[in-house]
Protein backbone atom coordinates (compact mmCIF):
# COMPACT_ATOMS: atom_id res chain seq x y z
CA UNK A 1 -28.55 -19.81 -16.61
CA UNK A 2 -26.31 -19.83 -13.20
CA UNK A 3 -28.39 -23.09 -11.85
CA UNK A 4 -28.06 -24.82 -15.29
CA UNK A 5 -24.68 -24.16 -16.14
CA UNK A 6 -23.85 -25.47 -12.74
CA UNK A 7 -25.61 -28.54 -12.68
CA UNK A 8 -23.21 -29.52 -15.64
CA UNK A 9 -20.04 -28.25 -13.79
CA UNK A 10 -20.60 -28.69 -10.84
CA UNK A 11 -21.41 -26.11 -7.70
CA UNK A 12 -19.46 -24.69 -4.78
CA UNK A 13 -20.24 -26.92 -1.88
CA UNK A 14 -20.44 -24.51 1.57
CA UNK A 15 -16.76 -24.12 3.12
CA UNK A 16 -16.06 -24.60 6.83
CA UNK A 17 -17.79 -22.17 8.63
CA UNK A 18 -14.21 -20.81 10.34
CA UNK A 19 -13.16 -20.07 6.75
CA UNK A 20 -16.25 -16.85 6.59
CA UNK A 21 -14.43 -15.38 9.33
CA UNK A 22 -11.14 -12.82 8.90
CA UNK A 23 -7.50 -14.01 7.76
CA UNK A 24 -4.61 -12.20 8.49
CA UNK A 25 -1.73 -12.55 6.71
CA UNK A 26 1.17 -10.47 5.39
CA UNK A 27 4.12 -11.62 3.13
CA UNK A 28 4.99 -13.06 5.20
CA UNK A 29 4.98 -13.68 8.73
CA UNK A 30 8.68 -15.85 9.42
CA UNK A 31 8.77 -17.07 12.78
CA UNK A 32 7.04 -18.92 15.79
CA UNK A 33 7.68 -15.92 17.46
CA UNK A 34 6.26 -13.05 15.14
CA UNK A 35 2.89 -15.76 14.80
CA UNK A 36 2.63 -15.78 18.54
CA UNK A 37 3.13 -11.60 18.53
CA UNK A 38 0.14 -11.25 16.32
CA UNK A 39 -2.27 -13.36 17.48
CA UNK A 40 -1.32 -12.13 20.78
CA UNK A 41 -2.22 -8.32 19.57
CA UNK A 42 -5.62 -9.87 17.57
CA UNK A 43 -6.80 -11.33 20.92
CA UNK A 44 -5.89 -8.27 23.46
CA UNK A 45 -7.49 -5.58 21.18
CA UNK A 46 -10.21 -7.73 20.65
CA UNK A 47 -10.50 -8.29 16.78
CA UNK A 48 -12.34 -10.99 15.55
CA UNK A 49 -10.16 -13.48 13.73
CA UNK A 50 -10.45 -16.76 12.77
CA UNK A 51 -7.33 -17.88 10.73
CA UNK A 52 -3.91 -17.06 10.43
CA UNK A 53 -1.74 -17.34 7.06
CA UNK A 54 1.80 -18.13 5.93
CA UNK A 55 3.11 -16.97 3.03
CA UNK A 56 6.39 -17.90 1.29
CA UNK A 57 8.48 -17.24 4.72
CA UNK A 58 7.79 -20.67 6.74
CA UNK A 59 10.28 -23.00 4.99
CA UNK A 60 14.03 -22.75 5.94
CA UNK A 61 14.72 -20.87 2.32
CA UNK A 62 11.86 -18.56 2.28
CA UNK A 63 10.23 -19.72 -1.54
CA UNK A 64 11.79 -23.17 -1.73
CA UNK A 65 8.82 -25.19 -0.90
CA UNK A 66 9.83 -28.30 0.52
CA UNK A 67 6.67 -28.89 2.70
CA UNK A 68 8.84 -28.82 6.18
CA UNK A 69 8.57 -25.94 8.19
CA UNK A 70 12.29 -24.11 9.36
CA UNK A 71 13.43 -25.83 11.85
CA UNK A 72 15.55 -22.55 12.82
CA UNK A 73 12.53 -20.08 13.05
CA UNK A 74 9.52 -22.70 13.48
CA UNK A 75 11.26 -25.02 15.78
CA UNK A 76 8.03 -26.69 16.93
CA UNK A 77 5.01 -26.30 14.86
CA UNK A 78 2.87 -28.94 16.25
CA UNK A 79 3.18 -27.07 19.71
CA UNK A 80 2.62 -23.83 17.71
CA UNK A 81 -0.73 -25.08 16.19
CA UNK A 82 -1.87 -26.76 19.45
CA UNK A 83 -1.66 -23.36 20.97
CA UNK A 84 -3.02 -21.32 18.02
CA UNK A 85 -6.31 -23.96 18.17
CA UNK A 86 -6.48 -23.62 21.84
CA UNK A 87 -6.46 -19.38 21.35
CA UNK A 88 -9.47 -20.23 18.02
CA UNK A 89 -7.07 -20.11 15.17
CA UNK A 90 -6.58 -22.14 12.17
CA UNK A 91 -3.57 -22.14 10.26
CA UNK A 92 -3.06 -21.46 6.59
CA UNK A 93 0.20 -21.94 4.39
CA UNK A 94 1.37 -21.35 0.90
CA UNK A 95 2.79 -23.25 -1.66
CA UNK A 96 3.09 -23.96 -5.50
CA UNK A 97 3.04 -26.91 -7.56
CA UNK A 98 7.11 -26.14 -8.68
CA UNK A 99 10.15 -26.74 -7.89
CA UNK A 100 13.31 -25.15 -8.70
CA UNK A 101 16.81 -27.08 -8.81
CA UNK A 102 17.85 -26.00 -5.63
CA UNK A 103 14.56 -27.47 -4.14
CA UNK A 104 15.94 -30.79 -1.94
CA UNK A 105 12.54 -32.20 -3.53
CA UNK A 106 13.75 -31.42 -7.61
CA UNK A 107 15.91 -34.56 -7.95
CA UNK A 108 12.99 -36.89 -6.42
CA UNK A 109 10.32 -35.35 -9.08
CA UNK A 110 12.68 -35.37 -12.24
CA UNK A 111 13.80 -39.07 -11.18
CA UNK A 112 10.31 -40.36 -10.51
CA UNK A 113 8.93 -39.21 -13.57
CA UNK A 114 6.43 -37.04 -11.44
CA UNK A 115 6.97 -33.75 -13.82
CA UNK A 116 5.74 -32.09 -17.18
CA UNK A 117 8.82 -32.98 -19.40
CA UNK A 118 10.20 -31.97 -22.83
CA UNK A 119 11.77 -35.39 -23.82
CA UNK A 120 14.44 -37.48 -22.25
CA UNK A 121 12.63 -37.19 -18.99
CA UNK A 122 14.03 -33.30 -18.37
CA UNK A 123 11.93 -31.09 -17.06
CA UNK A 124 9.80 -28.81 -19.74
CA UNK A 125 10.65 -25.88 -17.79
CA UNK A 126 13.68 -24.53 -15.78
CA UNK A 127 11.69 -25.33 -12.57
CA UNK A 128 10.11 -28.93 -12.68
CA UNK A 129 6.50 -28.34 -12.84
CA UNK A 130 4.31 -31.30 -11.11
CA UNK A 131 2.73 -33.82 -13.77
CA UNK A 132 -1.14 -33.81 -12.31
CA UNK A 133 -2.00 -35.58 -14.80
CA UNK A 134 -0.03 -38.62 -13.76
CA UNK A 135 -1.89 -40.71 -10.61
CA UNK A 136 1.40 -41.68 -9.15
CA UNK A 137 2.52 -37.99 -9.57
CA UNK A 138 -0.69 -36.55 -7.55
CA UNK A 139 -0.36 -39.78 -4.71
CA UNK A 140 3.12 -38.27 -4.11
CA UNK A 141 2.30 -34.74 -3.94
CA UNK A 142 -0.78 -35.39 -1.80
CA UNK A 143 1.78 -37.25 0.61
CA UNK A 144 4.08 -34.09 1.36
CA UNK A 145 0.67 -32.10 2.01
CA UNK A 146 -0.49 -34.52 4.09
CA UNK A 147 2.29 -33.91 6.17
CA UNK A 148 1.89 -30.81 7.10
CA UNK A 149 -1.88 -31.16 7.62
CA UNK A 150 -1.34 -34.06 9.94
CA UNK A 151 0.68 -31.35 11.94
CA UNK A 152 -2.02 -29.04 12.63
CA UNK A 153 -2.74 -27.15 9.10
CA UNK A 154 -6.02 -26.18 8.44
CA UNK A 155 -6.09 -25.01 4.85
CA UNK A 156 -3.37 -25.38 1.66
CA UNK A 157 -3.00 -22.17 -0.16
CA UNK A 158 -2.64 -23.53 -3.91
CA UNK A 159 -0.86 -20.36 -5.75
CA UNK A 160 -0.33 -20.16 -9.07
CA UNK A 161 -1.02 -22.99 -11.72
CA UNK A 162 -1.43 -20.75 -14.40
CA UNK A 163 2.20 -21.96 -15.86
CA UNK A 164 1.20 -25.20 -16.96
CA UNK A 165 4.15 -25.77 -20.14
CA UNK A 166 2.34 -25.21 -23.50
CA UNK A 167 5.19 -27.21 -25.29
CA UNK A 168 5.40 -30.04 -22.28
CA UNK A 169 4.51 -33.75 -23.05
CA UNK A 170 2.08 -35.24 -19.86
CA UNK A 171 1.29 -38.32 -18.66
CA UNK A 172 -1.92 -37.97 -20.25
CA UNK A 173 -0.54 -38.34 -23.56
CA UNK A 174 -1.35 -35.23 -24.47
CA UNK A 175 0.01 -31.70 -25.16
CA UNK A 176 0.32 -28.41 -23.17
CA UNK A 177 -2.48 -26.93 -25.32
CA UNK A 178 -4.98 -29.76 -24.08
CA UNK A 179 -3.46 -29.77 -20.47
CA UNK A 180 -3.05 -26.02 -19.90
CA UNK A 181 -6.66 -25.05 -19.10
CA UNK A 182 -7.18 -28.77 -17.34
CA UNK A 183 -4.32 -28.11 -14.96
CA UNK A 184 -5.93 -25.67 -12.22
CA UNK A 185 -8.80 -28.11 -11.97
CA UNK A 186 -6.20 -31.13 -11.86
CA UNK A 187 -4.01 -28.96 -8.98
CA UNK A 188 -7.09 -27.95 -7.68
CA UNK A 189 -8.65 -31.44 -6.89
CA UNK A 190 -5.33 -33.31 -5.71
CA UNK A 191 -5.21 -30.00 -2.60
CA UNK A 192 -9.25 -30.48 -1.69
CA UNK A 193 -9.13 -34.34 -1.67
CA UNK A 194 -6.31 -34.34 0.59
CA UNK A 195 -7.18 -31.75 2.70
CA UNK A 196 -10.44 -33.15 3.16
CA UNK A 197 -9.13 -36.50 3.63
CA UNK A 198 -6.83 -35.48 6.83
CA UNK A 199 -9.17 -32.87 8.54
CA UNK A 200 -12.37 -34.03 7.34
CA UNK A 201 -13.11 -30.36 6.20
CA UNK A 202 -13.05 -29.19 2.35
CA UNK A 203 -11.23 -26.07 1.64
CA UNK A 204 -8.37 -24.57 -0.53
CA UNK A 205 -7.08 -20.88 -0.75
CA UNK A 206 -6.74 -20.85 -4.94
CA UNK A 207 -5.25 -18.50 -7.15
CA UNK A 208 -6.02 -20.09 -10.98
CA UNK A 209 -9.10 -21.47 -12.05
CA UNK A 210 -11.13 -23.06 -15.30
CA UNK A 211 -14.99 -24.02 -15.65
CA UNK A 212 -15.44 -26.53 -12.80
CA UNK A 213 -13.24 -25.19 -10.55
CA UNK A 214 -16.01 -23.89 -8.44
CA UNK A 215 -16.33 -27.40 -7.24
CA UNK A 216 -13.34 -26.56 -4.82
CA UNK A 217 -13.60 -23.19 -3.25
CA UNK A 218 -11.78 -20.66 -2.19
CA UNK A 219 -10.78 -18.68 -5.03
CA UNK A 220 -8.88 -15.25 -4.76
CA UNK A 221 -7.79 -12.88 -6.69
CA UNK A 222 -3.36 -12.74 -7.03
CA UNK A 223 -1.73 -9.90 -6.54
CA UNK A 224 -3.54 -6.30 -6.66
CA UNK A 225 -1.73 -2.70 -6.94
CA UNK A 226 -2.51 -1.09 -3.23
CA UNK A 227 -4.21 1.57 -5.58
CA UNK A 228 -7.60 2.97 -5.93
CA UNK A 229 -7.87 1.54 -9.32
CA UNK A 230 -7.44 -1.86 -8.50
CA UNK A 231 -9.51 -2.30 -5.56
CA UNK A 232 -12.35 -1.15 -8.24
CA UNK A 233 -10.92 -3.77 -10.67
CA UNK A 234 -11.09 -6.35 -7.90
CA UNK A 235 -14.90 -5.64 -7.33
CA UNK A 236 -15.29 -6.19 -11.06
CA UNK A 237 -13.67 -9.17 -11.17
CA UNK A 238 -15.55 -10.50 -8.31
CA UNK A 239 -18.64 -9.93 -9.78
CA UNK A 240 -16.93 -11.82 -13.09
CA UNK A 241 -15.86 -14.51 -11.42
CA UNK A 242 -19.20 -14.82 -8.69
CA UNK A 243 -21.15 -14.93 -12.35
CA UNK A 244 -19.43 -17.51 -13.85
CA UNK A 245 -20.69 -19.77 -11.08
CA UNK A 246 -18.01 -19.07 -8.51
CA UNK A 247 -19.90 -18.86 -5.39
CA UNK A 248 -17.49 -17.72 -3.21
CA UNK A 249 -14.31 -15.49 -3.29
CA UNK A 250 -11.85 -13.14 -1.86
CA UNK A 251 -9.00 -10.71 -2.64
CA UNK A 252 -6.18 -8.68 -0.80
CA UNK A 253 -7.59 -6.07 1.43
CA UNK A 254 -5.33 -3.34 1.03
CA UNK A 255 -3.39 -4.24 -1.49
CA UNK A 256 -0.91 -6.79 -2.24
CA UNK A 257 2.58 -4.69 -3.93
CA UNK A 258 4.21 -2.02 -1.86
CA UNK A 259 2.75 0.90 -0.70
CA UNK A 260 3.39 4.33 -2.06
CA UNK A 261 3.53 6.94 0.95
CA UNK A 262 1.58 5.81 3.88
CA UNK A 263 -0.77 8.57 4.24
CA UNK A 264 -2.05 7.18 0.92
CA UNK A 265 -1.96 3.33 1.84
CA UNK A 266 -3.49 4.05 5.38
CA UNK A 267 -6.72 5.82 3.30
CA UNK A 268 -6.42 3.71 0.79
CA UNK A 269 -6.70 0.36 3.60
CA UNK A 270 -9.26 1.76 5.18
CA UNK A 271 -11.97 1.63 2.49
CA UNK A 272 -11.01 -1.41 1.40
CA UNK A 273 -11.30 -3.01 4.56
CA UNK A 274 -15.04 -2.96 4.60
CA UNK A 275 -15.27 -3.64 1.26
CA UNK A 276 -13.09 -6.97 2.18
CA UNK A 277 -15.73 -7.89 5.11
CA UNK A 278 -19.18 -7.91 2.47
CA UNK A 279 -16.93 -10.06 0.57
CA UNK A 280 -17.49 -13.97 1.64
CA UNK A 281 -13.96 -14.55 2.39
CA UNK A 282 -12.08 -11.87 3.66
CA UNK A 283 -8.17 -12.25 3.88
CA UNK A 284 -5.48 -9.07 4.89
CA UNK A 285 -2.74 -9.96 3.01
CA UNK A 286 0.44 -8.42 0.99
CA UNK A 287 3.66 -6.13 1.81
CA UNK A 288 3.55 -5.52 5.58
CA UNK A 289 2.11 -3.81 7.54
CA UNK A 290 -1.06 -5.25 7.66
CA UNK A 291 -2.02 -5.34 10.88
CA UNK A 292 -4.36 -2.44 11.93
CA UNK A 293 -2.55 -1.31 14.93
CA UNK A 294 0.49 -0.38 13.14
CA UNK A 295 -1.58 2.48 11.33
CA UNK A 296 -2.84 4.32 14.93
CA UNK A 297 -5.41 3.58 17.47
CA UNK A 298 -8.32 5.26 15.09
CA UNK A 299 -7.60 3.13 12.22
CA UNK A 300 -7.35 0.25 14.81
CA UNK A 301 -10.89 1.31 16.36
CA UNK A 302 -12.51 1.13 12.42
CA UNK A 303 -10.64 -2.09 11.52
CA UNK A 304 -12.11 -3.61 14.37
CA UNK A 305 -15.95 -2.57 13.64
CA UNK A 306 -15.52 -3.50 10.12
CA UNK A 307 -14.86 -6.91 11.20
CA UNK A 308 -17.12 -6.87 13.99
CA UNK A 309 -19.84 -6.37 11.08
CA UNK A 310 -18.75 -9.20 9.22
CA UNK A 311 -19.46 -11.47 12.64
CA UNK A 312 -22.78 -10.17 13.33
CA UNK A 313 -23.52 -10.89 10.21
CA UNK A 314 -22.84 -14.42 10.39
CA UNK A 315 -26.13 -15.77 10.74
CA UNK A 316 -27.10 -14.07 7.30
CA UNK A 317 -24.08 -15.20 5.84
CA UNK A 318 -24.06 -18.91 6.08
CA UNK A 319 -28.02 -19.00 5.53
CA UNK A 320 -26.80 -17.10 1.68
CA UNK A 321 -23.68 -19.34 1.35
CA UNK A 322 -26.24 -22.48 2.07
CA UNK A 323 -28.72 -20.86 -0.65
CA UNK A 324 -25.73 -20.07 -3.27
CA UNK A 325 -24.26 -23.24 -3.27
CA UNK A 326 -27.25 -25.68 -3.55
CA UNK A 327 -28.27 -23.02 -6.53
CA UNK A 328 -24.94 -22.36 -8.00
CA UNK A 329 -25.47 -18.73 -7.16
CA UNK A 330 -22.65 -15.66 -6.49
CA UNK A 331 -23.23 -14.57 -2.68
């Protein structure tokens, strides 16, 4: 049913192999210097990483995404991603397909016609939402990503795209009810044809999906409780989502929303920890701390031969993701 279904909606092609190997993340790291801290730490206790994240914390206003890092805290990023590539990281960052009115970008989008609007050419929504369905929309868009690729970045985290306005008129000519469920695959595609454009490697870190959005992997699953409860949900889901021809996918080891007491969180992280390494992507990420060596040496020591699993495993793994996505099968 998997193989069929696909063949009509298309199948996850295999990401870059760096992208099987562990993210670390935290919301959110905020400076050149706190990057350069961890990956440091990674490195001298010897756990296997392959990418490094930024959350909402690289612009100058930590959430205003105007695709330039802060030239206060990030002062040169093409030196910091030089380095980071010479040390065997790639760099991931986060943004959303909004902007709010204090966004130096808002006036451009509303003036341009680039946004979902509600009449008169003002936005549908408080924040202007981007208008994917509109080409010239999607060329501009693609040009403030390609910025930042052209710098050094290795993968565009695509959050959100659920909000798509329900009562919004698009370029398309049609409503919010015809555009809603198109607009993760829309979002989706303008982020992978960049991306792949600039580095000459396919890959996006998504958050909302339709049917056909396994055509541009990575999905993940938003924000978990750091409970018991939902890293059992996110194993259900997975198995969901890996069913309805998602091939690949990932979630928050440990937890994305603040811990309770950390005697809990620290027991609680380290079962989901291997759980996050036999998933195919495998990304620490949420309230800090995530990095193991904040929790003790011991917690440090399993952390590390979690991951270290995950690597030997390798082999195995890209031989499956080869199998799943010429098949349209869950790894």
């Amino acid at each position: 049913i998997l193989s069929e279904y696909t063949a009509l909606t298309g199948r996850s092609p295999v990401p870059p192999t760096w992208s099987f190997g562990l993210w670390m993340s935290r919301l959110t790291y905020k400076s050149d210097e706190e990057v350069r801290q961890v990956t440091g730490e990674l490195r001298r206790r010897k756990i296997p990483c392959d990418v490094i994240h930024l959350d909402t914390g690289w612009f100058e206003t930590e959430w205003r995404c105007d695709y330039r890092f802060s030239p206060t805290r990030f002062p040169h990023p093409g030196k910091l991603m030089a380095d980071l590539k010479a040390q065997g990281f790639h760099l991931s960052v986060w943004q959303v397909p909004y902007f709010t009115p204090s966004n130096p970008l808002y006036t451009e989008a509303v003036r341009e016609g680039y946004i979902v609007c509600a009449g008169g050419g003002q936005s549908a929504t408080e924040d202007a939402t981007i208008d994917f369905s509109n080409p010239r929309a999607v060329r501009w868009y693609q040009g403030l990503l390609e910025g930042v690729l052209r710098e050094g970045v290795s993968c565009i985290k695509a959050d959100f795209g659920e909000g798509a306005p329900l009562g919004g008129q698009y370029a398309s000519g049609k409503s919010g009810f015809y555009e809603h469920n198109l607009y993760p695959i829309r979002y989706s595609q303008a982020v992978w044809d960049v991306t792949q454009r600039v580095t000459g490697e396919a890959i996006l870190w998504g958050r909302s999906a339709w049917a056909g959005c396994q055509r541009f992997p990575i999905h993940w699953g938003g924000d978990a409780e750091t409970t018991d409860c939902a890293m059992a949900a996110t194993l259900r889901a997975g198995l969901s989502l890996g069913l309805c021809g998602f091939s690949f996918w990932s979630h928050d080891i440990g937890g994305f929303v603040k811990r309770t007491s950390e005697e809990l969180y620290k027991e609680l992280y380290r079962r989901w920890v291997p759980f996050g390494m036999l998933t195919s992507h495998s990304r620490c990420h949420g309230f800090p701390p995530k990095e193991p060596w904040h929790y003790g040496e011991e917690f440090t020591d399993e952390f590390r031969r979690a991951v270290e699993m995950k690597y030997r495993l390798m082999p195995y793994i890209l031989a499956q993701a080869k199998q799943c996505s010429e098949h349209g099968h869950p790894m």
